[in-house]
N, C-alpha and C. Protein backbone atom coordinates (compact mmCIF):
# COMPACT_ATOMS: atom_id res chain seq x y z
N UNK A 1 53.85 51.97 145.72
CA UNK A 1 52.77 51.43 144.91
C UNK A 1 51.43 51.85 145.49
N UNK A 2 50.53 52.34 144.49
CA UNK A 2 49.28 52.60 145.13
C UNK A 2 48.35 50.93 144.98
N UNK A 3 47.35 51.29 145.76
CA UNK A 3 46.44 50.03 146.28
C UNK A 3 46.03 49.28 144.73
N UNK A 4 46.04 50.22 144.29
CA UNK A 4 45.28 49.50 142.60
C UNK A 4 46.64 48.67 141.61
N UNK A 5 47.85 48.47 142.13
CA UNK A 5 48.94 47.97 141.73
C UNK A 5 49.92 48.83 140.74
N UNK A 6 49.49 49.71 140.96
CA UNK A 6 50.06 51.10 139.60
C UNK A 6 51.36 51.32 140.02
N UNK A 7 52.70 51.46 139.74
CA UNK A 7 53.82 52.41 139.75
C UNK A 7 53.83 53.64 140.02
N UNK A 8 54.27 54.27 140.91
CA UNK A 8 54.32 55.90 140.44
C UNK A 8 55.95 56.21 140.63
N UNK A 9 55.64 56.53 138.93
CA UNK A 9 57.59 57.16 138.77
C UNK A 9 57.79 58.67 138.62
N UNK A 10 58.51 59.24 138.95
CA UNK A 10 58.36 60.54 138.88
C UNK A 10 59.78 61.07 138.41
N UNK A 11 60.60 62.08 137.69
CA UNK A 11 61.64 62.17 137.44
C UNK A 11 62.45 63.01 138.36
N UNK A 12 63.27 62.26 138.48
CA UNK A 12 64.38 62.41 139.51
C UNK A 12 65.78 63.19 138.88
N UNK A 13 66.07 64.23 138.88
CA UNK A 13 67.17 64.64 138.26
C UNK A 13 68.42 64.10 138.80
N UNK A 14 68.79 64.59 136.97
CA UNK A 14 70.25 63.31 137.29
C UNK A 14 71.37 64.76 137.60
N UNK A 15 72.57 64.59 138.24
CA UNK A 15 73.45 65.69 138.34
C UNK A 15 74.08 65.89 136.82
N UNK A 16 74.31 67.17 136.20
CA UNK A 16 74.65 67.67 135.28
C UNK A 16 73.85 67.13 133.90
N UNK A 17 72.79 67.19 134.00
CA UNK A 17 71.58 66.83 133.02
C UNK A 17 71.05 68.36 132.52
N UNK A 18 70.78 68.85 131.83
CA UNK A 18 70.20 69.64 131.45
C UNK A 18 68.25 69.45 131.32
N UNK A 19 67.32 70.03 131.77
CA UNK A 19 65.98 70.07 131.70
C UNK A 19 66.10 70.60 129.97
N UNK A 20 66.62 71.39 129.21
CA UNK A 20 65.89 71.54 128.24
C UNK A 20 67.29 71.48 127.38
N UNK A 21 66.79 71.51 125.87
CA UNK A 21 67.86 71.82 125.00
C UNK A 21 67.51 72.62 123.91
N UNK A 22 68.50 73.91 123.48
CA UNK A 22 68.15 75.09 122.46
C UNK A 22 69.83 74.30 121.23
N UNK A 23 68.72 74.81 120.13
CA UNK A 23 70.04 74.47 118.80
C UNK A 23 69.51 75.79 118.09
N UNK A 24 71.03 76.01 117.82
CA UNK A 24 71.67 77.10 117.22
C UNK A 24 71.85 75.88 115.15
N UNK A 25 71.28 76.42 114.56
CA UNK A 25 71.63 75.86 113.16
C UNK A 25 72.63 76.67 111.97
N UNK A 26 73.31 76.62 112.05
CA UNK A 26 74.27 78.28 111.17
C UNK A 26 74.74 77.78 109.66
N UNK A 27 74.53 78.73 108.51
CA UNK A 27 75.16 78.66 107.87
C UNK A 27 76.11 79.66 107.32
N UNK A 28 77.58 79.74 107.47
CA UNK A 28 78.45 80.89 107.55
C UNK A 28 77.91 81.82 108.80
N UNK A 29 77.72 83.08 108.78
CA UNK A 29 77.51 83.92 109.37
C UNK A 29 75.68 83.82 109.84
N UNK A 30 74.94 82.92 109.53
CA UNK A 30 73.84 83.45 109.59
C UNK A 30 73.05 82.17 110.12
N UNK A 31 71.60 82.12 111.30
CA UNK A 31 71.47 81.38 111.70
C UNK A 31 70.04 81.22 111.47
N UNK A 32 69.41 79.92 111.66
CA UNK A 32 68.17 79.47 111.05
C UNK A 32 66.77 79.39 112.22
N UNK A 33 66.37 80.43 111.83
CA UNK A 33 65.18 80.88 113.08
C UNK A 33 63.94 80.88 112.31
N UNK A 34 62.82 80.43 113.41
CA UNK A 34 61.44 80.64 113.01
C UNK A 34 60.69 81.03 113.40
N UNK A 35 59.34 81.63 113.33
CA UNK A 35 58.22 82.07 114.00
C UNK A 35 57.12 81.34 113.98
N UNK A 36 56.40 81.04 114.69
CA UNK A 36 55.15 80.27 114.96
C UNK A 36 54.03 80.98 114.24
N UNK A 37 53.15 79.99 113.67
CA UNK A 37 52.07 80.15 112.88
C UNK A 37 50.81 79.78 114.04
N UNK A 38 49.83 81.02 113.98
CA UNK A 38 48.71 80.50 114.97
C UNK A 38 47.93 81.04 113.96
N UNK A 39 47.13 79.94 113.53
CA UNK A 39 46.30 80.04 112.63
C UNK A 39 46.73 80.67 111.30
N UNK A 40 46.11 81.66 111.01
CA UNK A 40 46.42 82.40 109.72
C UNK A 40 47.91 83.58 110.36
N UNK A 41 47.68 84.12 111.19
CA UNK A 41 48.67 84.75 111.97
C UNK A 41 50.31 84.38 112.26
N UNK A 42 51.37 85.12 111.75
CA UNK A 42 52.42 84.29 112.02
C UNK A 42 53.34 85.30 113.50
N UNK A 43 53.33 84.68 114.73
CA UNK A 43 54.18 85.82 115.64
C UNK A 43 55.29 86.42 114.95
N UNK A 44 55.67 87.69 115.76
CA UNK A 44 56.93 88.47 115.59
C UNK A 44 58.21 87.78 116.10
N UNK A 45 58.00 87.05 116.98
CA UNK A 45 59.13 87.07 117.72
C UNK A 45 59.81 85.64 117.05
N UNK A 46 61.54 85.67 117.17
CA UNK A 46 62.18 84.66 116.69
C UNK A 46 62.70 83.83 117.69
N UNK A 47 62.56 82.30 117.00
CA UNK A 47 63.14 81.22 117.85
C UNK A 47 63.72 80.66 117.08
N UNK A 48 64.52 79.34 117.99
CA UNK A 48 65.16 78.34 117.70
C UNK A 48 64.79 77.32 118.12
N UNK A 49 64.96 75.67 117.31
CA UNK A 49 64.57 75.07 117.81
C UNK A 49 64.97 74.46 119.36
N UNK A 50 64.29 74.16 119.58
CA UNK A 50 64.64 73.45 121.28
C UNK A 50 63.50 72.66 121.80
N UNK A 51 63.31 72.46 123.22
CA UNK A 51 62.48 71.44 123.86
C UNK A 51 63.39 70.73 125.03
N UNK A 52 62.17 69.90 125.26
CA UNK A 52 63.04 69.13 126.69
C UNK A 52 63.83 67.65 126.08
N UNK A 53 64.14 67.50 127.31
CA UNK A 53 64.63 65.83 127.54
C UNK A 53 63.47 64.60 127.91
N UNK A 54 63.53 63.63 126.97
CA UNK A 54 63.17 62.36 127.46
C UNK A 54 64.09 61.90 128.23
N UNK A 55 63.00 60.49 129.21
CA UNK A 55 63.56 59.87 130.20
C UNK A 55 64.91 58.86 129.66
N UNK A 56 65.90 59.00 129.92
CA UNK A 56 67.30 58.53 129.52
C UNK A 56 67.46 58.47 128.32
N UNK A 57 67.63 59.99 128.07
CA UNK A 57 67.96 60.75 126.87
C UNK A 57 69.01 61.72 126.82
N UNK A 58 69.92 61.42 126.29
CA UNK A 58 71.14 62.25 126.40
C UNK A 58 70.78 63.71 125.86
N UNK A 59 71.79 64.78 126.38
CA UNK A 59 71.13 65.91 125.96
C UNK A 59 71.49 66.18 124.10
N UNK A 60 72.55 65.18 123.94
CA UNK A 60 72.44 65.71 122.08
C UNK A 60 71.54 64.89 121.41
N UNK A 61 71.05 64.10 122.16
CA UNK A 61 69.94 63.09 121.81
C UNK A 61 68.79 63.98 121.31
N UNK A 62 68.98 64.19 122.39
CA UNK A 62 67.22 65.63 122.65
C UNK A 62 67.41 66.60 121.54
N UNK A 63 68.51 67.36 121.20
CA UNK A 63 68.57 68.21 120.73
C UNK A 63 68.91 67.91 119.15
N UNK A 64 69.12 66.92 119.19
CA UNK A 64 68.86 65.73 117.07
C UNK A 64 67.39 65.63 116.99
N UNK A 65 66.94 65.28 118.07
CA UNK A 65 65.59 64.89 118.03
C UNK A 65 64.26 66.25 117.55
N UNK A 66 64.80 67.25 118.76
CA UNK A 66 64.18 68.39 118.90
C UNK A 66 64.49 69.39 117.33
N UNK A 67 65.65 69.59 116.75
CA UNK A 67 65.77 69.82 115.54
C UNK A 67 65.26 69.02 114.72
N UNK A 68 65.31 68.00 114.33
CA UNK A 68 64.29 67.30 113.13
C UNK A 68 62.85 67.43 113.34
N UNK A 69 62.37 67.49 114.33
CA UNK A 69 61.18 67.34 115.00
C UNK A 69 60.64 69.09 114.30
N UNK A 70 61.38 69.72 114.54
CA UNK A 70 60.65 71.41 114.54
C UNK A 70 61.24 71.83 113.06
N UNK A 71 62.51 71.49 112.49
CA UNK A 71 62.53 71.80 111.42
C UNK A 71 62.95 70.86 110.29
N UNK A 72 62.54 69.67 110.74
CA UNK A 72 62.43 68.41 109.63
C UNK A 72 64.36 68.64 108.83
N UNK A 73 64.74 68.90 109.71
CA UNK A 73 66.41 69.43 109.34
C UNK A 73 67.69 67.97 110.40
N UNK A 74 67.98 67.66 110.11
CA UNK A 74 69.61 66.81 110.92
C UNK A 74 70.62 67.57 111.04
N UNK A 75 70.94 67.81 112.11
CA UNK A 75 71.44 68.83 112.16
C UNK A 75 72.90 68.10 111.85
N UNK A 76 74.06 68.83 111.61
CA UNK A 76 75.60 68.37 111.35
C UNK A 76 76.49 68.83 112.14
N UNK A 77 77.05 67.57 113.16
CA UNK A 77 78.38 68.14 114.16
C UNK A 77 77.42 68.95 115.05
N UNK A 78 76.57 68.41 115.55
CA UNK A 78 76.56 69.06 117.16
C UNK A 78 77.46 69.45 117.96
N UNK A 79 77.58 70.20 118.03
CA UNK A 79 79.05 70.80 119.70
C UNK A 79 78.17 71.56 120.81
N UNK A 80 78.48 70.90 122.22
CA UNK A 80 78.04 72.07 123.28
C UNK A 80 78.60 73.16 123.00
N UNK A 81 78.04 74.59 123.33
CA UNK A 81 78.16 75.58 123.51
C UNK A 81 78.04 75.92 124.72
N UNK A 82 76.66 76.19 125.46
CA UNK A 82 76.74 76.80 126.74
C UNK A 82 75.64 76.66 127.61
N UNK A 83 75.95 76.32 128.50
CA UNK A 83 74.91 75.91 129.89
C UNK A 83 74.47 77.32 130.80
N UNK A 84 73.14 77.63 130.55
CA UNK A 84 72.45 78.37 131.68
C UNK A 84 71.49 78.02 132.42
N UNK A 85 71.27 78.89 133.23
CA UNK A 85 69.51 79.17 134.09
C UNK A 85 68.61 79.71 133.61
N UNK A 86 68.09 79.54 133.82
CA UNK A 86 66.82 80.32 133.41
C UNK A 86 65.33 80.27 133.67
N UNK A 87 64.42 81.15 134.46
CA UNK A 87 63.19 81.06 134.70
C UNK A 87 62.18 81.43 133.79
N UNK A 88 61.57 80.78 132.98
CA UNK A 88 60.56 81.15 131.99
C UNK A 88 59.59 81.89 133.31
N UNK A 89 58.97 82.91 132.34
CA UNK A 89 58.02 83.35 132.81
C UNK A 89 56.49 82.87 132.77
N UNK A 90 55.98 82.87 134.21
CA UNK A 90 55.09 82.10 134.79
C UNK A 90 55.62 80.66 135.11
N UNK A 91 56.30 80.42 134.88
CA UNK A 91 56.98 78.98 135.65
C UNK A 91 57.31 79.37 137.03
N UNK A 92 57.44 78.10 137.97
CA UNK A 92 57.92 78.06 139.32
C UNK A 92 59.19 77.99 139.43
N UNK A 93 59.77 77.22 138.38
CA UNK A 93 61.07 76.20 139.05
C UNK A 93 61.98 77.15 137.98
N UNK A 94 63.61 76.95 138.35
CA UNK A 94 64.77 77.63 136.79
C UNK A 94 64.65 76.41 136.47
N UNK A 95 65.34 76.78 135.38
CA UNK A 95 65.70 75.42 134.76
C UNK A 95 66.86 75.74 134.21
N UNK A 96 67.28 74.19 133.67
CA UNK A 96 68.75 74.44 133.03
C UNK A 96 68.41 74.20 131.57
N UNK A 97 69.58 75.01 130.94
CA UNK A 97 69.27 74.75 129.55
C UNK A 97 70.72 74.58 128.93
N UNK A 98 70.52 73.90 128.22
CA UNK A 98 72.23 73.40 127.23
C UNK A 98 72.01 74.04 125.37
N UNK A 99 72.52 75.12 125.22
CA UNK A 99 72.42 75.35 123.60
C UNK A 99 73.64 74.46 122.86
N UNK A 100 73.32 73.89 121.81
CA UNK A 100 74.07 73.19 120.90
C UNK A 100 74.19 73.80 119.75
N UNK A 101 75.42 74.14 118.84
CA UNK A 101 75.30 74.63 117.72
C UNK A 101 75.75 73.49 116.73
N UNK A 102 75.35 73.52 115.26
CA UNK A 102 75.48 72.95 114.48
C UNK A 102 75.57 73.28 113.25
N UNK A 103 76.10 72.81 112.20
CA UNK A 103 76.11 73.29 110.41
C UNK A 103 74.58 72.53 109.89
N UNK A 104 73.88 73.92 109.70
CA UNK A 104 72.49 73.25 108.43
C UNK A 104 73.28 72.40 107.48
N UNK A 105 72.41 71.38 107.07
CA UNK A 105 72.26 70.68 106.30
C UNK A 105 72.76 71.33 104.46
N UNK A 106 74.05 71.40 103.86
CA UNK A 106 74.20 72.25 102.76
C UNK A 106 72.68 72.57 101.81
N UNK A 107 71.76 71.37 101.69
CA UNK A 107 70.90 71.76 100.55
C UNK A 107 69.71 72.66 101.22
N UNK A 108 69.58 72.99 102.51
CA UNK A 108 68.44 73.63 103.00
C UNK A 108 68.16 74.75 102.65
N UNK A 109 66.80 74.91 102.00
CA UNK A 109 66.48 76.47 101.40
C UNK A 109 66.53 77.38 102.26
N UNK A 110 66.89 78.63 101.90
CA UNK A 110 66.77 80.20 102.26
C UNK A 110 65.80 80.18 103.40
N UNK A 111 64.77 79.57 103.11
CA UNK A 111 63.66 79.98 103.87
C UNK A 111 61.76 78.47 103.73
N UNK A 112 61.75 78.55 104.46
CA UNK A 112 60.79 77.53 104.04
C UNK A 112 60.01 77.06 105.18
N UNK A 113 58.31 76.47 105.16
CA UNK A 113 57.59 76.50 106.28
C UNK A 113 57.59 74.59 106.68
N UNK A 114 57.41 74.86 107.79
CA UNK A 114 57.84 73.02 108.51
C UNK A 114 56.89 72.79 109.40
N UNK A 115 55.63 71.30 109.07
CA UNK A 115 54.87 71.71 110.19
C UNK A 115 55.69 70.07 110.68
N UNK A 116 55.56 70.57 111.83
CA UNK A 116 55.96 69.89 113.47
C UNK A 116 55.55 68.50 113.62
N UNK A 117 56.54 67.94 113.80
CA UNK A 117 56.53 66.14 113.70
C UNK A 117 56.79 66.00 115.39
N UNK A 118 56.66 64.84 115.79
CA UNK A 118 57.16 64.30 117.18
C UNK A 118 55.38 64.23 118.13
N UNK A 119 55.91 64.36 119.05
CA UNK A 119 54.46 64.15 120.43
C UNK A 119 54.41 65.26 121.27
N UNK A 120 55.00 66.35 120.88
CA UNK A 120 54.73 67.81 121.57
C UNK A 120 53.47 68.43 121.12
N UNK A 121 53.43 69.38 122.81
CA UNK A 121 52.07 70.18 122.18
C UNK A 121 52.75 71.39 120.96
N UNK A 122 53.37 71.24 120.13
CA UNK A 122 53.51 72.19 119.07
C UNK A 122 53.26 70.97 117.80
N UNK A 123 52.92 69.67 117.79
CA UNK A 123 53.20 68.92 116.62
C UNK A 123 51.51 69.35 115.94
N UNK A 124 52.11 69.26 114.66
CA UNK A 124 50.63 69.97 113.65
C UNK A 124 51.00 71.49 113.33
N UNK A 125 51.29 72.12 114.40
CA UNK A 125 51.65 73.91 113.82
C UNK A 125 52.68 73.79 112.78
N UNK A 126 52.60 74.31 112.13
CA UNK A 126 53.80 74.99 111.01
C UNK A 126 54.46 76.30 111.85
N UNK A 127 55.76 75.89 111.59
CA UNK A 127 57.07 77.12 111.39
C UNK A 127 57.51 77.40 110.30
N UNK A 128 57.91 78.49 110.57
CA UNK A 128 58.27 79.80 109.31
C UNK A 128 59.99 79.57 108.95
N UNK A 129 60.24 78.70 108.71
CA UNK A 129 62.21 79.03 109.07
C UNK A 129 62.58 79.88 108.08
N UNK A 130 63.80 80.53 108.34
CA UNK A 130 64.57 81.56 107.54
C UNK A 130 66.14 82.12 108.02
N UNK A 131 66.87 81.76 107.20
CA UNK A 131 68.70 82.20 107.60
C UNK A 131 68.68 83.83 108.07
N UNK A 132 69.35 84.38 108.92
CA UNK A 132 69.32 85.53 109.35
C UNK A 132 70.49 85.96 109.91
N UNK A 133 71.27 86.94 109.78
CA UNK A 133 72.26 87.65 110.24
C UNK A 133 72.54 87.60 111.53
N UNK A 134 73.45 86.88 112.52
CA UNK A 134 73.18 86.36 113.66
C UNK A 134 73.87 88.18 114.34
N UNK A 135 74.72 88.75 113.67
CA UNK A 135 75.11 90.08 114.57
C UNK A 135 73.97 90.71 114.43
N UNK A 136 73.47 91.27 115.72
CA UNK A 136 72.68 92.16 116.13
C UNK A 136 71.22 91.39 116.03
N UNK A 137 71.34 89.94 116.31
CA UNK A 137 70.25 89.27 116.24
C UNK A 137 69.38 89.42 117.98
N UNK A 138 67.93 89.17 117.85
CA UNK A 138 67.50 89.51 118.97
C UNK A 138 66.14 88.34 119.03
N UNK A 139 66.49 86.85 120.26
CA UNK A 139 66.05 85.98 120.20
C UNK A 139 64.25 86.58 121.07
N UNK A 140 63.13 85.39 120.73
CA UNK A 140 62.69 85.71 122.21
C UNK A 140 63.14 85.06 123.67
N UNK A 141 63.11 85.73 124.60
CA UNK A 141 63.51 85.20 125.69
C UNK A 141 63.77 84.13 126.11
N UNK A 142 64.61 83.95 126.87
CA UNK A 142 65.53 82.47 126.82
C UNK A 142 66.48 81.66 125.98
N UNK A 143 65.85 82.51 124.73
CA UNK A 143 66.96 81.94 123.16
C UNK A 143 68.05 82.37 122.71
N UNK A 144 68.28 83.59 123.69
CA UNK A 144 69.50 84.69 123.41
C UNK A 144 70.76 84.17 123.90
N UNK A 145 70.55 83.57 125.35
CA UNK A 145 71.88 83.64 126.62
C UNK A 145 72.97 82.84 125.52
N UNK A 146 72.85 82.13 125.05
CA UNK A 146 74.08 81.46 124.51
C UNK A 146 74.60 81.89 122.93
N UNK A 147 73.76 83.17 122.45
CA UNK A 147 74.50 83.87 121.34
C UNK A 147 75.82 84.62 120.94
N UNK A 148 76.09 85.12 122.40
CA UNK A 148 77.23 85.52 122.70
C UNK A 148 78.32 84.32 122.12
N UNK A 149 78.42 83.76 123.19
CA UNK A 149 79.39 82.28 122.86
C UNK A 149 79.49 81.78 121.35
N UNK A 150 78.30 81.96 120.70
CA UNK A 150 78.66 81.45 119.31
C UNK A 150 78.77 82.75 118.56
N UNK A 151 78.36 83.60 118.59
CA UNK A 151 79.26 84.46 117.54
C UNK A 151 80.92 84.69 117.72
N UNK A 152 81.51 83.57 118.64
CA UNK A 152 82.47 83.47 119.08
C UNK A 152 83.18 82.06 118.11
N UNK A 153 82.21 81.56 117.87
CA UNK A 153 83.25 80.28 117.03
C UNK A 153 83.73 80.79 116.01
């Protein structure tokens, strides 16, 4: 306790917790990726949704949460897929990451823009989503490691 009566909590990792969570959304053969809108500008590069963990938050917790949150979507039948490392660039620390795959929602359009619900610094931006041919798909970094594994289900 500091002198002024304050708490200081700090997060303590739990063993086999994952720091972040990536979802894979598929329908048949093809998986539901977006690009970030900065301003009028939309990036090249494709993602999926993901994000971290809240404090005693299970990781499919995070990753229901983190999908509705980025593409206003529920995702259906979460299943782990696959646990890596990974050092973002300019970060200090790896981290772990858990990808989850799931079935879109049957009525979700082709393609359609979603701006960002929840308390992240991405809430307010709009994403671009769109179904895409997952063979010979090419994530940005960090979004790839667990593609292998699911073009495997």
């Amino acid at each position: 306790m500091h002198a002024t009566g304050a708490t200081v909590t700090r997060r303590v990792p739990r063993p086999n917790r994952p720091d972040k969570v990536l979802i894979y959304l598929v329908r048949g053969d093809r998986l539901l990726v977006f690009q970030r809108a900065s301003g009028k500008k939309v990036r090249a590069t494709l993602e999926v949704p993901k994000g971290g963990l809240r404090p005693m938050e299970t990781a499919v917790q995070a990753a229901q949460r983190e999908c509705l949150e980025e593409s206003g979507l529920e995702a259906l039948s979460l299943t782990p897929l696959h646990t890596w490392q990974f050092r973002p660039e300019g970060k200090k620390r790896t981290q772990t990451w858990q990808a989850f795959w799931g079935e879109a929602p049957i009525e979700t359009l082709d393609a359609f823009v979603h701006g960002v619900t929840g308390q992240g610094k991405d809430r307010g931006r709009h994403f671009h989503f769109q179904f895409v041919q997952i063979e010979g798909l090419v994530l940005s970094p960090g979004h790839g490691e667990a593609l292998q594994a699911l073009r495997q289900q």
